[in-house]
N, C-alpha and C. Protein backbone atom coordinates (compact mmCIF):
# COMPACT_ATOMS: atom_id res chain seq x y z
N UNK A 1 0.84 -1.19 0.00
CA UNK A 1 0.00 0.00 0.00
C UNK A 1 0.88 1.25 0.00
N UNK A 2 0.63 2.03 -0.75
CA UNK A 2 1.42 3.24 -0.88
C UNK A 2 0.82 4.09 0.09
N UNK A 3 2.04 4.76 0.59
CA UNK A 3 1.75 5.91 1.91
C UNK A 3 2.26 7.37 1.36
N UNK A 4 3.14 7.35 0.76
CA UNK A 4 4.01 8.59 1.02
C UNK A 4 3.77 8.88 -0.97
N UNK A 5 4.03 10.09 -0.75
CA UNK A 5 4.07 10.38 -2.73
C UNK A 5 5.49 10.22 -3.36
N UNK A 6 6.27 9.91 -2.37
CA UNK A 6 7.68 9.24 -2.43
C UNK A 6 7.62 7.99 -3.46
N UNK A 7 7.15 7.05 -2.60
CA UNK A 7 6.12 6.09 -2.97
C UNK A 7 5.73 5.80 -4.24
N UNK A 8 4.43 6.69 -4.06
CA UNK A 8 3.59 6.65 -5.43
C UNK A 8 4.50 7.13 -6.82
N UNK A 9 5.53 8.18 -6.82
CA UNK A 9 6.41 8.49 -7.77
C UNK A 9 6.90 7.04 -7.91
N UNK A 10 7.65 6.65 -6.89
CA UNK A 10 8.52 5.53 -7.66
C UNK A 10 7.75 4.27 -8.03
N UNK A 11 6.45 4.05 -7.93
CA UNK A 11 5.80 2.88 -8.79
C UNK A 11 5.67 3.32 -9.64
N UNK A 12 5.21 4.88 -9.86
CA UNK A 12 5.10 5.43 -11.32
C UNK A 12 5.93 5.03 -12.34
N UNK A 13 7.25 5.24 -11.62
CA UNK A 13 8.40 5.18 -12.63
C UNK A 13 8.54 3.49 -12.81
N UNK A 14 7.96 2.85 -12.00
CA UNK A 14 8.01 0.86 -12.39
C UNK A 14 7.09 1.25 -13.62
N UNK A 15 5.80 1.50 -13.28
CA UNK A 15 5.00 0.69 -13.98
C UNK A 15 5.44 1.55 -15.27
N UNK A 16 6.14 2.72 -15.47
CA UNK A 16 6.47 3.48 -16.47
C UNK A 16 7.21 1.92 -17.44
N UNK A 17 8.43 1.65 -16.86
CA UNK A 17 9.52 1.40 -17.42
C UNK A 17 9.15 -0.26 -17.66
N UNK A 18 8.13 -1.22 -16.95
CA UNK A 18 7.43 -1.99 -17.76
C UNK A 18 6.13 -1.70 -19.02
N UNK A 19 6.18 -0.88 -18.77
CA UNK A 19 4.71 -0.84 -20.06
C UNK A 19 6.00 -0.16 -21.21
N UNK A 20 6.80 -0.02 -21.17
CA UNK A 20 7.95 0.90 -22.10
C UNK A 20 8.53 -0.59 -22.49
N UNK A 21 8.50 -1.83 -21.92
CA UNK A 21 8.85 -3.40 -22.65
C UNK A 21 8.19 -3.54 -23.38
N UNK A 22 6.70 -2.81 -23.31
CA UNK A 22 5.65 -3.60 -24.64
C UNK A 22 5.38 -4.99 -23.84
N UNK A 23 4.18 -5.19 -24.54
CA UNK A 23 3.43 -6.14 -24.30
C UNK A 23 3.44 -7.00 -24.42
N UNK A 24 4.25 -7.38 -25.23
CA UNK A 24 4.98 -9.07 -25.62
C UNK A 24 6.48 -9.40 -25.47
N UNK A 25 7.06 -8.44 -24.86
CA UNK A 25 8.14 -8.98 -23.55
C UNK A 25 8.08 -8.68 -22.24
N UNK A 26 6.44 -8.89 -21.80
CA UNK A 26 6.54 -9.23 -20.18
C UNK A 26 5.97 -10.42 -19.86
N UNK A 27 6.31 -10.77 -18.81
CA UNK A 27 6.05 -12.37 -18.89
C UNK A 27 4.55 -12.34 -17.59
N UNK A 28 4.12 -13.16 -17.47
CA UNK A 28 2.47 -13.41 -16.97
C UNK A 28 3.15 -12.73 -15.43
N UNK A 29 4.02 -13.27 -14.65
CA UNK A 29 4.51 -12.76 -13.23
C UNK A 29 4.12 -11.50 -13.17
N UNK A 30 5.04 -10.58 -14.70
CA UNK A 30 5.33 -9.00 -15.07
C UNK A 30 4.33 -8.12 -14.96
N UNK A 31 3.14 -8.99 -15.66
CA UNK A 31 2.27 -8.53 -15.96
C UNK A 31 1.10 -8.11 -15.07
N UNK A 32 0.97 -9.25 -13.48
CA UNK A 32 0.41 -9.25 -12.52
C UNK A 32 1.08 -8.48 -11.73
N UNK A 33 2.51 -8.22 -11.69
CA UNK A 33 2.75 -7.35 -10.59
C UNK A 33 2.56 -5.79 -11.39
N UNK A 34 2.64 -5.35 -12.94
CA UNK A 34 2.49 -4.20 -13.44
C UNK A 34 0.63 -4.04 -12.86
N UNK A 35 -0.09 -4.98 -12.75
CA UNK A 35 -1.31 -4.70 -12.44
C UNK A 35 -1.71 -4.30 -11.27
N UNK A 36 -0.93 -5.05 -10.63
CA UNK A 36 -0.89 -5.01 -8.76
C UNK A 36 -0.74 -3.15 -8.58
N UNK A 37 0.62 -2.95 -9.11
CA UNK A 37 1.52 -1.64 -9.18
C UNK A 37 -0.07 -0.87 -9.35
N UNK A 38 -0.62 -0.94 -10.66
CA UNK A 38 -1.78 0.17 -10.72
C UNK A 38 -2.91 0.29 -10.31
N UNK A 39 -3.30 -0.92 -9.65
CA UNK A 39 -4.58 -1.19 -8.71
C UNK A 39 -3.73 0.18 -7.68
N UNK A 40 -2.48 -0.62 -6.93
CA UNK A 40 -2.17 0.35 -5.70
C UNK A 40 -2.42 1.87 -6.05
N UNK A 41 -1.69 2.35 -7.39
CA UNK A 41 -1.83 3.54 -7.54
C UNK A 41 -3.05 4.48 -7.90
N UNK A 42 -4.38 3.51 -8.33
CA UNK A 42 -5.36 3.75 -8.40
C UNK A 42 -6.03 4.24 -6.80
N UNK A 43 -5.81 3.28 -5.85
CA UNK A 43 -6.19 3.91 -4.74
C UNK A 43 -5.93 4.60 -4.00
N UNK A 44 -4.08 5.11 -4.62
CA UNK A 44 -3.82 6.41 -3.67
C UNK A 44 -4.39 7.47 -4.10
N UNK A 45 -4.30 7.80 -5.57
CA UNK A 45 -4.72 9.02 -6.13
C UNK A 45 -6.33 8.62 -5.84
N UNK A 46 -7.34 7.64 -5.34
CA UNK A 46 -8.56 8.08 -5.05
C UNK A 46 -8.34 8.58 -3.56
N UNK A 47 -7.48 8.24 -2.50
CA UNK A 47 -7.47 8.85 -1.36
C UNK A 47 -7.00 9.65 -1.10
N UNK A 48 -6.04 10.52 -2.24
CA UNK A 48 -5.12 11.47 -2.04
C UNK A 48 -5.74 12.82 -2.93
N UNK A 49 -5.41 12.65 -4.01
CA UNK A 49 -5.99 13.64 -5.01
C UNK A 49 -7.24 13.98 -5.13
N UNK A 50 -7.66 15.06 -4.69
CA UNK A 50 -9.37 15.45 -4.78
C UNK A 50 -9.05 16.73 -5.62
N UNK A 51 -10.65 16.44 -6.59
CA UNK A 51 -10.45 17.51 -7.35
C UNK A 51 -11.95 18.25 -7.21
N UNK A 52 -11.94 19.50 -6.73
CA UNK A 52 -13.16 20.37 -6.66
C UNK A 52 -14.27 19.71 -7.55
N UNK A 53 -15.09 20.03 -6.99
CA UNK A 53 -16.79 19.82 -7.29
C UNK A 53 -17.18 21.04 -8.45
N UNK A 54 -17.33 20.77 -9.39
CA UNK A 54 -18.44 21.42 -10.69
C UNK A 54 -18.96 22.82 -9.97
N UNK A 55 -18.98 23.74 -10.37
CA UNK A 55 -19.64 24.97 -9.98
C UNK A 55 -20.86 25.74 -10.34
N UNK A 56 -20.31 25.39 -12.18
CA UNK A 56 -21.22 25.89 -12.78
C UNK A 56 -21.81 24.35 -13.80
N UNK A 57 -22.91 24.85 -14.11
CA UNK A 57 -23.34 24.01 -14.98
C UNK A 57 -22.67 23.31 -16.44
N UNK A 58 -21.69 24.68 -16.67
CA UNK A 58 -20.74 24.34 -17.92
C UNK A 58 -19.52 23.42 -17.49
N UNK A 59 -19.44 23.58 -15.76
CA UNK A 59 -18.32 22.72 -15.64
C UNK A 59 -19.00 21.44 -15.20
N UNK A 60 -20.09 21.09 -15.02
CA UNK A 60 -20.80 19.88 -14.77
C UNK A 60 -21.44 19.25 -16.48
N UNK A 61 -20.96 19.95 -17.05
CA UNK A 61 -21.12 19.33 -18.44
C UNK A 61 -19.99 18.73 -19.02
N UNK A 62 -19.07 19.17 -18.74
CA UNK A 62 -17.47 18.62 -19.22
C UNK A 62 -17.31 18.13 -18.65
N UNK A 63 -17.36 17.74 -17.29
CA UNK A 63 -17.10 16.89 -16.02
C UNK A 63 -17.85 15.43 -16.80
N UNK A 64 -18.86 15.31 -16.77
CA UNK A 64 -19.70 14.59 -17.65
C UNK A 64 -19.06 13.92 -19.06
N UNK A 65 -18.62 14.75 -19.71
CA UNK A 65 -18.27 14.86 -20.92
C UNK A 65 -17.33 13.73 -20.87
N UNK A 66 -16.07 14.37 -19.94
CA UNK A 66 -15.09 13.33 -19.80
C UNK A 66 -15.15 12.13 -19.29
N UNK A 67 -15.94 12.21 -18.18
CA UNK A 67 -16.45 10.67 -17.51
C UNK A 67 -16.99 10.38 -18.62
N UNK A 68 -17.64 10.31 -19.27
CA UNK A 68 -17.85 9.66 -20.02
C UNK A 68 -17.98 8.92 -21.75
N UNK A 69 -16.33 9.82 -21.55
CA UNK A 69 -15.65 9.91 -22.80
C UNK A 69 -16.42 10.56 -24.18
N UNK A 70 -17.29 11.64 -23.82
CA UNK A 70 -18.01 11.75 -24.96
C UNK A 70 -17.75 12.79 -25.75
N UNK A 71 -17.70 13.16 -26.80
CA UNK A 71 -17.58 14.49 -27.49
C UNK A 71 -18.67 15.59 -27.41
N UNK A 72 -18.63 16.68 -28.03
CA UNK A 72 -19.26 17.82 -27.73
C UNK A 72 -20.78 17.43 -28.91
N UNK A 73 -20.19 16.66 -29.86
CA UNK A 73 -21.15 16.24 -31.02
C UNK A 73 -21.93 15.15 -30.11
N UNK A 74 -21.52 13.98 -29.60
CA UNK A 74 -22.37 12.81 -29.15
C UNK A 74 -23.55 13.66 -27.84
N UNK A 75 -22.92 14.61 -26.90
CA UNK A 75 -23.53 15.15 -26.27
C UNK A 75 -24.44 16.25 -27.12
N UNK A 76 -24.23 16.95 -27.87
CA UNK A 76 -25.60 17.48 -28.72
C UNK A 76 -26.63 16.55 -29.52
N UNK A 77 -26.01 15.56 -30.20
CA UNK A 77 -27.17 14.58 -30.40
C UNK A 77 -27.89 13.51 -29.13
N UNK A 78 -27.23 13.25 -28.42
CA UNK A 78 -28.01 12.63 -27.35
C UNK A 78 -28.91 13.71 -26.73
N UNK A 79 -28.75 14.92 -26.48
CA UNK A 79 -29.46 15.81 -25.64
C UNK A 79 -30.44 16.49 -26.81
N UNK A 80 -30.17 16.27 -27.70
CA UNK A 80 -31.28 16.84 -29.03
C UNK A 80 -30.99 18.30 -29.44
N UNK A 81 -29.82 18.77 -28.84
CA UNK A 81 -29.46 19.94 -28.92
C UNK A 81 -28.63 20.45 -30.08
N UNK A 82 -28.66 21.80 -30.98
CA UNK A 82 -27.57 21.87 -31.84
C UNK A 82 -26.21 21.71 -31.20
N UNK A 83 -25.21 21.29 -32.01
CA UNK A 83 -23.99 21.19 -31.84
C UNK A 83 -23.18 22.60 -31.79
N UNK A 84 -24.10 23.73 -32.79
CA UNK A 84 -23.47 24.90 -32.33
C UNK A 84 -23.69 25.77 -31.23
N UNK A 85 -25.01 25.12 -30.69
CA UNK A 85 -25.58 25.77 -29.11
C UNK A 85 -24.68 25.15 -27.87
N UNK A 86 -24.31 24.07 -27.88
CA UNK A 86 -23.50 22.88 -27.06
C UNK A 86 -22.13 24.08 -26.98
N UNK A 87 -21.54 24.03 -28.29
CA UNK A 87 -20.09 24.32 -28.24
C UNK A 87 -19.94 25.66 -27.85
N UNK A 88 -21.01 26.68 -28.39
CA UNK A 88 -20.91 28.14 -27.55
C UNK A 88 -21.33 28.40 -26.02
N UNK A 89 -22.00 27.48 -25.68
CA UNK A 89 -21.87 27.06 -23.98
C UNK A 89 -20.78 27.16 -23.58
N UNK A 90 -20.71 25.83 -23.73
CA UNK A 90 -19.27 25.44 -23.34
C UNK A 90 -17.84 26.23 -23.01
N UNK A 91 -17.78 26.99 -24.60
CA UNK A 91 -17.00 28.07 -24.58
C UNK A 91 -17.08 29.05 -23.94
N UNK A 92 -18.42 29.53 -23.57
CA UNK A 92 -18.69 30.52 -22.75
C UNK A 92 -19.17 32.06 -23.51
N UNK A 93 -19.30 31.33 -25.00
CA UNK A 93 -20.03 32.31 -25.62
C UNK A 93 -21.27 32.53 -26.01
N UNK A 94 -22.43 32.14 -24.85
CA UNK A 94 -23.44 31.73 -25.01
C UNK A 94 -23.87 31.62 -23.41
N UNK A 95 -25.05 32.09 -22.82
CA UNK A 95 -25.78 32.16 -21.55
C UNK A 95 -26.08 30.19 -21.61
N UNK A 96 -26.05 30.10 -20.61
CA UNK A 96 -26.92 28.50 -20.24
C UNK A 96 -28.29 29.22 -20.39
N UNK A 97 -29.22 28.52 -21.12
CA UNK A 97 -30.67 28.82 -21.12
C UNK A 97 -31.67 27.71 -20.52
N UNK A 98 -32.51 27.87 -20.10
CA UNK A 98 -33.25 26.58 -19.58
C UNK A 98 -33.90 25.12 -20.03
N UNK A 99 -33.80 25.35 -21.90
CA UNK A 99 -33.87 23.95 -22.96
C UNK A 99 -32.55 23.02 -21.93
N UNK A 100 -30.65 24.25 -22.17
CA UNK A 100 -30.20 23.18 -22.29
C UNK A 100 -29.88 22.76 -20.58
């Protein structure tokens, strides 16, 4: 379990310098401990790294966006919205109105 960001740097730099072998010179052992390595580092940066809460609605749209890997186009057609109303939001050249 990683404690210190001491720590967490230097698995970084493991799991760096195995995934830099490529995928077909690590052997099954390699491969479980490169996994092990990022499970651990997955749960420091969830207990360590917090990142502010959405403020505005434009930042609870990109927040969104990214969770869920979507583009500015998939989010105007799923929401039924133009794609040029979406993107001047976003940008901030455009009021949030109550459609979106």
């Amino acid at each position: 379990m990683i404690k210190t960001e001491q720590q967490y740097n230097e698995i970084l730099q493991e799991i760096y310098l195995l995934m830099k072998k490529g995928e077909k010179n690590k052997t099954d052992a390699k491969t479980l401990i490169l996994q092990q390595m990022i499970s651990e580092v997955s749960g420091y940066e969830e207990e360590t790294i917090k990142f502010p809460a959405p403020k505005t609605i434009v930042e609870m749209v990109e927040l969104k966006l990214f969770q869920d890997k979507m583009t500015q186009t998939e989010f105007a057609r799923k929401s039924g919205l133009g794609l040029p109303k979406v993107n001047q939001i976003i940008n901030g050249k455009r009021p949030v109105d109550v459609p979106f």
